[in-house]
Protein backbone atom coordinates (compact mmCIF):
# COMPACT_ATOMS: atom_id res chain seq x y z
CA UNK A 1 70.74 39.07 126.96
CA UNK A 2 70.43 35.74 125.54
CA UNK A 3 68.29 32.91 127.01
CA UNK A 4 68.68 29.35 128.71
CA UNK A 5 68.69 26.90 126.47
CA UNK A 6 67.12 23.81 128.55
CA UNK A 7 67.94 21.28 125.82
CA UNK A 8 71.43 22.57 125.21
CA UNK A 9 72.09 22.38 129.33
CA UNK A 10 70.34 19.15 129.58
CA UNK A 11 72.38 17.32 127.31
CA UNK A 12 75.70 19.09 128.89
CA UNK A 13 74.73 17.01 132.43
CA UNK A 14 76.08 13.67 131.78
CA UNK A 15 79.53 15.20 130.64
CA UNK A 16 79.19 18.08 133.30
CA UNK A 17 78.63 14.98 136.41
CA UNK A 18 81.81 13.04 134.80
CA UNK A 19 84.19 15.79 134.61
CA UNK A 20 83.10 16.74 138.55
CA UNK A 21 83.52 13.09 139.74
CA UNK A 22 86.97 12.52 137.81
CA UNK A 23 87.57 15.96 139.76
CA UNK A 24 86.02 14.97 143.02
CA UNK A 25 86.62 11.25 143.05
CA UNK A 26 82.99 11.17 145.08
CA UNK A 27 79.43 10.35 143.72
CA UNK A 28 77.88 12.59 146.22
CA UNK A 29 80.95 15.47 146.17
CA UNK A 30 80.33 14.58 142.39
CA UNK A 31 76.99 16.02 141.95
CA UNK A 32 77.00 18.94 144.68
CA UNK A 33 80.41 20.18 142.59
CA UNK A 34 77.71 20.27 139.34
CA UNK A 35 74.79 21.78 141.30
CA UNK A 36 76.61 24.39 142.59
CA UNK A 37 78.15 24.98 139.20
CA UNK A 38 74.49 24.92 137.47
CA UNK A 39 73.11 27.21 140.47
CA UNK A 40 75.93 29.90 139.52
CA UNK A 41 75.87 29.48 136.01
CA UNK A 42 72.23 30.21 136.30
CA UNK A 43 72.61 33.14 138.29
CA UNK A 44 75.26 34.72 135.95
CA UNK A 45 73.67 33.79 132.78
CA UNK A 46 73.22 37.24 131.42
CA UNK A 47 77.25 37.81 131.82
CA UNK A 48 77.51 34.80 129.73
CA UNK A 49 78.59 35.96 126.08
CA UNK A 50 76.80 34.76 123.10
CA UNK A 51 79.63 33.64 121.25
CA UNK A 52 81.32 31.65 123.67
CA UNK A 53 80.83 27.80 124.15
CA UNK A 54 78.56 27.19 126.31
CA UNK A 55 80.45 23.92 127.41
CA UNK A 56 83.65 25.52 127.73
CA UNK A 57 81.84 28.41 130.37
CA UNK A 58 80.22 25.71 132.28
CA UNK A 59 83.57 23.38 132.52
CA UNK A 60 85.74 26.72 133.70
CA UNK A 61 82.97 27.72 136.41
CA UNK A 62 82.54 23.57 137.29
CA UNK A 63 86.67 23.75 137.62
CA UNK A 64 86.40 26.95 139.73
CA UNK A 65 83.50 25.74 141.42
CA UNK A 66 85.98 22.44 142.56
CA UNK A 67 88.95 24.63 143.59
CA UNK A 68 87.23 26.93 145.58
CA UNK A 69 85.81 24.11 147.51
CA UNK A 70 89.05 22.82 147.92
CA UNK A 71 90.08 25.73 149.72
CA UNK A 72 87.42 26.32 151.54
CA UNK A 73 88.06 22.70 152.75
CA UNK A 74 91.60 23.14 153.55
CA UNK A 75 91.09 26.18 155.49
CA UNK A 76 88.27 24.71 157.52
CA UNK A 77 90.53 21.56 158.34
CA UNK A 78 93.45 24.09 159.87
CA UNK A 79 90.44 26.40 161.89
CA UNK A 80 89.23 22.59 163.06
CA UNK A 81 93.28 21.38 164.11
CA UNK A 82 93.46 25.03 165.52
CA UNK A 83 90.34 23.77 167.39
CA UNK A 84 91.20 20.10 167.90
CA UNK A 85 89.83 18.48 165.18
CA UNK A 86 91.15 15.51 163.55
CA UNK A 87 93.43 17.19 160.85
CA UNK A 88 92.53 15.53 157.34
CA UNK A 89 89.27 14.76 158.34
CA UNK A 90 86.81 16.56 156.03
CA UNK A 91 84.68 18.73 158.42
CA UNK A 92 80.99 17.79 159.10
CA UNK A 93 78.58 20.41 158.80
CA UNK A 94 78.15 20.28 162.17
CA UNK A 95 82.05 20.96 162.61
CA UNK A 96 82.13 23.61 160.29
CA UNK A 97 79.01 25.11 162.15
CA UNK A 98 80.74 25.16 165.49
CA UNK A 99 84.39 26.73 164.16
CA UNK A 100 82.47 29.24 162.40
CA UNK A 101 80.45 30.45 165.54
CA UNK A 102 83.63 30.16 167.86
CA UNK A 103 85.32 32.44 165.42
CA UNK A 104 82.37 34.92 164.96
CA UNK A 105 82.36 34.72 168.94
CA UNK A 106 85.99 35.41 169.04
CA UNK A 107 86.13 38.28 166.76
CA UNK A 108 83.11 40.19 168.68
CA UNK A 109 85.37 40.37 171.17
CA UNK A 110 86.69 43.65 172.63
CA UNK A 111 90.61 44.16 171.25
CA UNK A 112 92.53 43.57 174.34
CA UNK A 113 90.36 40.81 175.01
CA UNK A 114 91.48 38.94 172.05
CA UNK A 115 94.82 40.04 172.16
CA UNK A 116 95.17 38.72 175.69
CA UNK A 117 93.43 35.28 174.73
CA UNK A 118 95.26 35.13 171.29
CA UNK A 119 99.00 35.88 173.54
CA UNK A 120 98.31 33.40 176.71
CA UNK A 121 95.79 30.74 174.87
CA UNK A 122 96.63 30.03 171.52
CA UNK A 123 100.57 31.45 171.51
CA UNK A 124 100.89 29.64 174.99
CA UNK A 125 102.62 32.73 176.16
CA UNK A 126 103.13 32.85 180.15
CA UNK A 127 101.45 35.99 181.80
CA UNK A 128 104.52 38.22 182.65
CA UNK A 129 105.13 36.88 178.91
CA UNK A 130 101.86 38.61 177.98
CA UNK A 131 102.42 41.38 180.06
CA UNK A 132 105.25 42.14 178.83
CA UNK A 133 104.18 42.20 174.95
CA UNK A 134 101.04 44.08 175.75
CA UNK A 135 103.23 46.83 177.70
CA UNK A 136 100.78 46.08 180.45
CA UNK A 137 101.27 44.48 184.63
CA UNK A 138 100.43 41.19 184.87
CA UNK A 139 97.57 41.49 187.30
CA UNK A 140 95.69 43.44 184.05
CA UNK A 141 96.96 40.65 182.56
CA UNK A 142 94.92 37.92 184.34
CA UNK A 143 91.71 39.99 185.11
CA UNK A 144 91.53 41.00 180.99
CA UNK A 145 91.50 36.96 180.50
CA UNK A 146 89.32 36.53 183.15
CA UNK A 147 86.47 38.61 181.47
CA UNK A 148 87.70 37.51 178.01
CA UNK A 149 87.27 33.85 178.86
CA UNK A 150 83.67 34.81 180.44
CA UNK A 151 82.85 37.57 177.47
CA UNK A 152 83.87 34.03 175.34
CA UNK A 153 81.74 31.73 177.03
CA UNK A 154 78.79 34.14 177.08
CA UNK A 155 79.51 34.10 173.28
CA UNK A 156 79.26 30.65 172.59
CA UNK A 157 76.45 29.81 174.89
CA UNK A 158 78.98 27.89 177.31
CA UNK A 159 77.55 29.02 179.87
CA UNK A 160 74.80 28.15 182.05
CA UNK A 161 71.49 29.64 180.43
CA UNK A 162 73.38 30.21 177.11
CA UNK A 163 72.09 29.11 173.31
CA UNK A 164 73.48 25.28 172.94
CA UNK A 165 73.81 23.30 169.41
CA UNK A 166 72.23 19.77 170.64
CA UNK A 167 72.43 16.85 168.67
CA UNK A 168 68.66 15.12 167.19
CA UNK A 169 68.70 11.73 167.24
């Protein structure tokens, strides 16, 4: 297992910060791209091997580090549009907050109950439309959106009584 070598990371910074902000073309994006490379690089240190540069490891993981975000960011802005976000707008944390709980709220939902919403709310399918792909009558139909929409709400905290996320200030 070898050791961190403070002085030998320390002096790798300046280079580390200018590769991320040529990647990042952001100050602030700059130096959260080489913190988060740092704060994994330090966590995997003992799968580092001995022989290898110890600038080339950190630039792959920084370059990882960058495209993972990237994704990340791109599939956030199409769960946001999905949503009715403003596509191409990076999400705020508070954005990315709320699509993640609606989706955690929407996948603790019972199957038909999400196959129901999925067919009539998102696909815009009519109800005998929905009826007919679930092999079910429409009346079981409606009353299976009816407590999905409610099961939903209940969820989210959309309902009166329920957990809110209020803006401070």
């Amino acid at each position: 297992m070898t050791t961190v070598d403070d002085d030998e990371l320390h002096a790798l910074l300046p280079s580390l910060r200018r590769f991320a902000l040529w990647l990042a073309r952001d100050a602030s994006d700059a130096d959260d791209l080489v913190q988060a490379c740092l704060e994994r690089a330090l966590s995997r240190w003992a799968t580092r091997r001995g022989d290898s540069s110890m600038k080339a490891w950190l630039f792959a993981i920084l370059h990882r580090q960058f495209i993972d975000q990237r994704r990340r960011a791109g599939r956030w802005r199409r769960v946001l549009a999905a949503f009715g976000g403003e596509p191409g707008a990076a999400p705020s944390a508070e954005d990315a907050f709320v699509a993640r709980s609606s989706l955690e709220a929407f996948d603790a939902l019972a199957i038909d109950h999400r196959a129901v919403l999925l067919l009539v709310v998102v696909e815009g399918l009519e109800y005998r439309e929905a009826a007919q792909a679930l092999g079910v009558p429409v009346g079981t139909v409606m009353s299976r959106l009816s407590r999905a929409r409610a099961a939903y709400r209940k969820l989210t905290g959309d309902e009166p009584g329920g957990a809110r996320l209020r803006r401070i200030g």
